[in-house]
C-alpha atoms as a PDB file:
ATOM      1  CA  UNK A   1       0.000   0.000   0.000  1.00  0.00           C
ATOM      2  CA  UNK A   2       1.580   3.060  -1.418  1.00  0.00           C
ATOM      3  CA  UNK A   3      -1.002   5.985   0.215  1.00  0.00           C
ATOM      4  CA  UNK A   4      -2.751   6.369   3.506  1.00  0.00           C
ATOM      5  CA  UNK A   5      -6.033   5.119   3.082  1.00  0.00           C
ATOM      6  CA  UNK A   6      -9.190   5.166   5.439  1.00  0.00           C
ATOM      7  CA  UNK A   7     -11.935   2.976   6.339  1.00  0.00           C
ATOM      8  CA  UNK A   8     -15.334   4.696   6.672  1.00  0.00           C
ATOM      9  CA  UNK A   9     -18.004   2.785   7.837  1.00  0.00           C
ATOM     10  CA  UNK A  10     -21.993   4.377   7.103  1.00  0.00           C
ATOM     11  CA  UNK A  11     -24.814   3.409   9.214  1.00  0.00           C
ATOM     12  CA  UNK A  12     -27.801   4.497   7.015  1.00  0.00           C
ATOM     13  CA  UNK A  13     -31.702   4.154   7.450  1.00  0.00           C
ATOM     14  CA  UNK A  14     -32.736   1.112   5.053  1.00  0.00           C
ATOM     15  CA  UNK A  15     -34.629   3.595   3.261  1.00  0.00           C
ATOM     16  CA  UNK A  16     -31.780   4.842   1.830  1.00  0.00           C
ATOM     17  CA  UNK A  17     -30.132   1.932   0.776  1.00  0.00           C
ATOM     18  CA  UNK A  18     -30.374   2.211  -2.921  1.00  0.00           C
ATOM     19  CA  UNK A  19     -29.931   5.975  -3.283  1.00  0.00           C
ATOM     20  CA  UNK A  20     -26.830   5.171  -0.921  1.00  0.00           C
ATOM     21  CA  UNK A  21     -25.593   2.207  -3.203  1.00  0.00           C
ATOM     22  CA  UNK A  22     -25.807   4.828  -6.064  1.00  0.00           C
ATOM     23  CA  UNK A  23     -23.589   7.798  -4.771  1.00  0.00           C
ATOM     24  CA  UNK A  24     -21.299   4.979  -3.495  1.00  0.00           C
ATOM     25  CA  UNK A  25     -20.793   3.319  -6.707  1.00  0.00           C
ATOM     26  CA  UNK A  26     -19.418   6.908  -8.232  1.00  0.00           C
ATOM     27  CA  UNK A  27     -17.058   6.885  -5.340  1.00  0.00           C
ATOM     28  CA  UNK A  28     -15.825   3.490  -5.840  1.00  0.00           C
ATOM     29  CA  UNK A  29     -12.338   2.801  -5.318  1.00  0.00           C
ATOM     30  CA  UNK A  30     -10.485   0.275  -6.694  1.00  0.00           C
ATOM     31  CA  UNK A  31     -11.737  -1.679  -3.808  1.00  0.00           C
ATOM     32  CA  UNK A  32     -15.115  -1.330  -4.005  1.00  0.00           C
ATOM     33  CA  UNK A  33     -17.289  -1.060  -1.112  1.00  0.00           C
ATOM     34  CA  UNK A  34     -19.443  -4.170   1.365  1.00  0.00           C
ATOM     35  CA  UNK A  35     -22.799  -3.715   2.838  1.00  0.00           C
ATOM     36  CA  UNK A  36     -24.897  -5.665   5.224  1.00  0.00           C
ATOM     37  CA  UNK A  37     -27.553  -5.639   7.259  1.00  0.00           C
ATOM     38  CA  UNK A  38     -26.963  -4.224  10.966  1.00  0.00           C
ATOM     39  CA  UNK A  39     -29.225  -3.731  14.537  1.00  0.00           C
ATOM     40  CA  UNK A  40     -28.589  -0.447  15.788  1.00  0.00           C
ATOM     41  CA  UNK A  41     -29.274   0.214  19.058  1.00  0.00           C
ATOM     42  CA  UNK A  42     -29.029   4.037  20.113  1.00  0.00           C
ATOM     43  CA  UNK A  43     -30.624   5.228  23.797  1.00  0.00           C
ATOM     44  CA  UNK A  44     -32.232   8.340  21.282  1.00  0.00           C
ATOM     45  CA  UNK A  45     -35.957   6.602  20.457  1.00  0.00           C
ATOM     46  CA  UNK A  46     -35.825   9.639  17.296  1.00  0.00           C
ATOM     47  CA  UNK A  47     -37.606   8.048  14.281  1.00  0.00           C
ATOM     48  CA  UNK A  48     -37.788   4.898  15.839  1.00  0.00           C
ATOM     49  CA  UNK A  49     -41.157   2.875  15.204  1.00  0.00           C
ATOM     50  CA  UNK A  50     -43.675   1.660  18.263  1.00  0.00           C
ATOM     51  CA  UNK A  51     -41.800  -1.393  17.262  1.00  0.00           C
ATOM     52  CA  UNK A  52     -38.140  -0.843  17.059  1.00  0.00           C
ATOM     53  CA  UNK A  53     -38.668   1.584  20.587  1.00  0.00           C
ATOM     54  CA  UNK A  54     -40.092  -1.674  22.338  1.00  0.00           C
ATOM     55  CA  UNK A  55     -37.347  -4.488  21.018  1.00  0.00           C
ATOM     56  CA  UNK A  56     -34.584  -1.830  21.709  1.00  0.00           C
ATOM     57  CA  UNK A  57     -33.022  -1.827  18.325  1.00  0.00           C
ATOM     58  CA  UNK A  58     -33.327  -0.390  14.416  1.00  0.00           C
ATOM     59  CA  UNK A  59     -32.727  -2.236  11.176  1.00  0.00           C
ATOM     60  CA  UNK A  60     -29.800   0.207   9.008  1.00  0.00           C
ATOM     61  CA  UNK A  61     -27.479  -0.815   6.074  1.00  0.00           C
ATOM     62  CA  UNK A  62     -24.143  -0.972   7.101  1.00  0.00           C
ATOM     63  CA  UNK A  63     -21.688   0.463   4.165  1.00  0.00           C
ATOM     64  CA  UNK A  64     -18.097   0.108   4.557  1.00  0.00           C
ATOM     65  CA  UNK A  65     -15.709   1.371   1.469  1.00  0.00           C
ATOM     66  CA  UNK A  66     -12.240   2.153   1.459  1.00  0.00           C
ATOM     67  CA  UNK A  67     -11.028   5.448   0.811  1.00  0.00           C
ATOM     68  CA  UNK A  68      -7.818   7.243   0.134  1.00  0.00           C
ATOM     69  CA  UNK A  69      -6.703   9.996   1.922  1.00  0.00           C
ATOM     70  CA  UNK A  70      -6.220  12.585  -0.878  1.00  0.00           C
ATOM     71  CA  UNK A  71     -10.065  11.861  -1.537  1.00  0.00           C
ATOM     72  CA  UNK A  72     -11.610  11.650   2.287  1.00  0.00           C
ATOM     73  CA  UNK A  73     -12.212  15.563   2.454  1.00  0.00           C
ATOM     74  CA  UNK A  74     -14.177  15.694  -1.261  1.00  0.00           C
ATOM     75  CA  UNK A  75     -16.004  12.202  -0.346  1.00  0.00           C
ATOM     76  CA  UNK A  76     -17.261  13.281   3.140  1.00  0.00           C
ATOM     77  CA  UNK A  77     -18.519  16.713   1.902  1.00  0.00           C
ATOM     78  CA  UNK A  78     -20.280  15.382  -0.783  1.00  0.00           C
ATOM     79  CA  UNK A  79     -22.165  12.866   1.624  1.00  0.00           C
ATOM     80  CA  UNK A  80     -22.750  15.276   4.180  1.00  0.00           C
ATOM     81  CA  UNK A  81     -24.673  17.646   1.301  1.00  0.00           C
ATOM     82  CA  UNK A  82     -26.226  14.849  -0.557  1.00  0.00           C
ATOM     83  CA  UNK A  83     -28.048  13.271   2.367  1.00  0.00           C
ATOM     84  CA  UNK A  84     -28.293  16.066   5.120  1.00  0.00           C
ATOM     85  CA  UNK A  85     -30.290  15.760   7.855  1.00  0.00           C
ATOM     86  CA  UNK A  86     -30.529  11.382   6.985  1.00  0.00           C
ATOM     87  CA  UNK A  87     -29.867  10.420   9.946  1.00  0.00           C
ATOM     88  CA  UNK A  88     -27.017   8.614   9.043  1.00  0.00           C
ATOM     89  CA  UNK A  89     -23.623   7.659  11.892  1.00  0.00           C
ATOM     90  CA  UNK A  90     -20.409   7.481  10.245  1.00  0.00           C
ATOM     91  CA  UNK A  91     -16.975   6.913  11.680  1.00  0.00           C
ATOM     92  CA  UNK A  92     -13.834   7.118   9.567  1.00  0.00           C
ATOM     93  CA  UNK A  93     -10.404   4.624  10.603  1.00  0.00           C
ATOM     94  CA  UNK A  94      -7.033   4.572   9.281  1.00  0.00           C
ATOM     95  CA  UNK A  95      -6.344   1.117   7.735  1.00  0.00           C
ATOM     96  CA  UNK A  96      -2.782  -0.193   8.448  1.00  0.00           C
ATOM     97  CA  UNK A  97      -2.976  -2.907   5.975  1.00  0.00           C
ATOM     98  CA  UNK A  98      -5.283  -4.677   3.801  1.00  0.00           C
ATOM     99  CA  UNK A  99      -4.834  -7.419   0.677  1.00  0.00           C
ATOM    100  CA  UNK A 100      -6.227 -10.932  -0.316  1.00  0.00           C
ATOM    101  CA  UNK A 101      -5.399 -14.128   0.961  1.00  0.00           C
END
């Protein structure tokens, strides 16, 4: 691995799923990007059904794609304007190393 590349991780409403699969695929790296199917659990009951307050938890899409550094800034921003107020968590974590086996 030549750059500094980062591992951000989207916890989005399964609402958004496809409209999230689309921006994603114009960001694609060269790695791509995985997605699955994730509980949240958050002590905020904001948005939450009758259901999902009772059982304690929230079915979101879980997108991770790697991204490199000199793109993290432009990637982010565009995100953050494109789905504003989505209700979407997102962390972002330095990868050390990553291949295939």
């Amino acid at each position: 691995m030549n750059s500094k590349e980062y591992l951000v991780t989207l916890n989005v409403p399964a609402s958004l799923e496809e409209a999230m699969v689309d921006c994603l695929l114009v960001f694609e790296s060269e790695h791509g990007f995985s997605s699955f199917q994730v509980n949240a659990h958050d002590h905020k009951n904001v948005g939450l059904s009758l259901l999902e307050q009772v059982s304690g938890r929230q079915k979101k899409i879980r997108f991770q794609i790697y991204v490199p550094e000199t793109g993290l800034a432009p990637f982010l921003a565009e995100l953050k304007q494109r789905f504003a107020g989505a209700n979407i968590n997102y962390w972002v974590l330095p990868v050390f190393e990553h291949g295939v086996i």
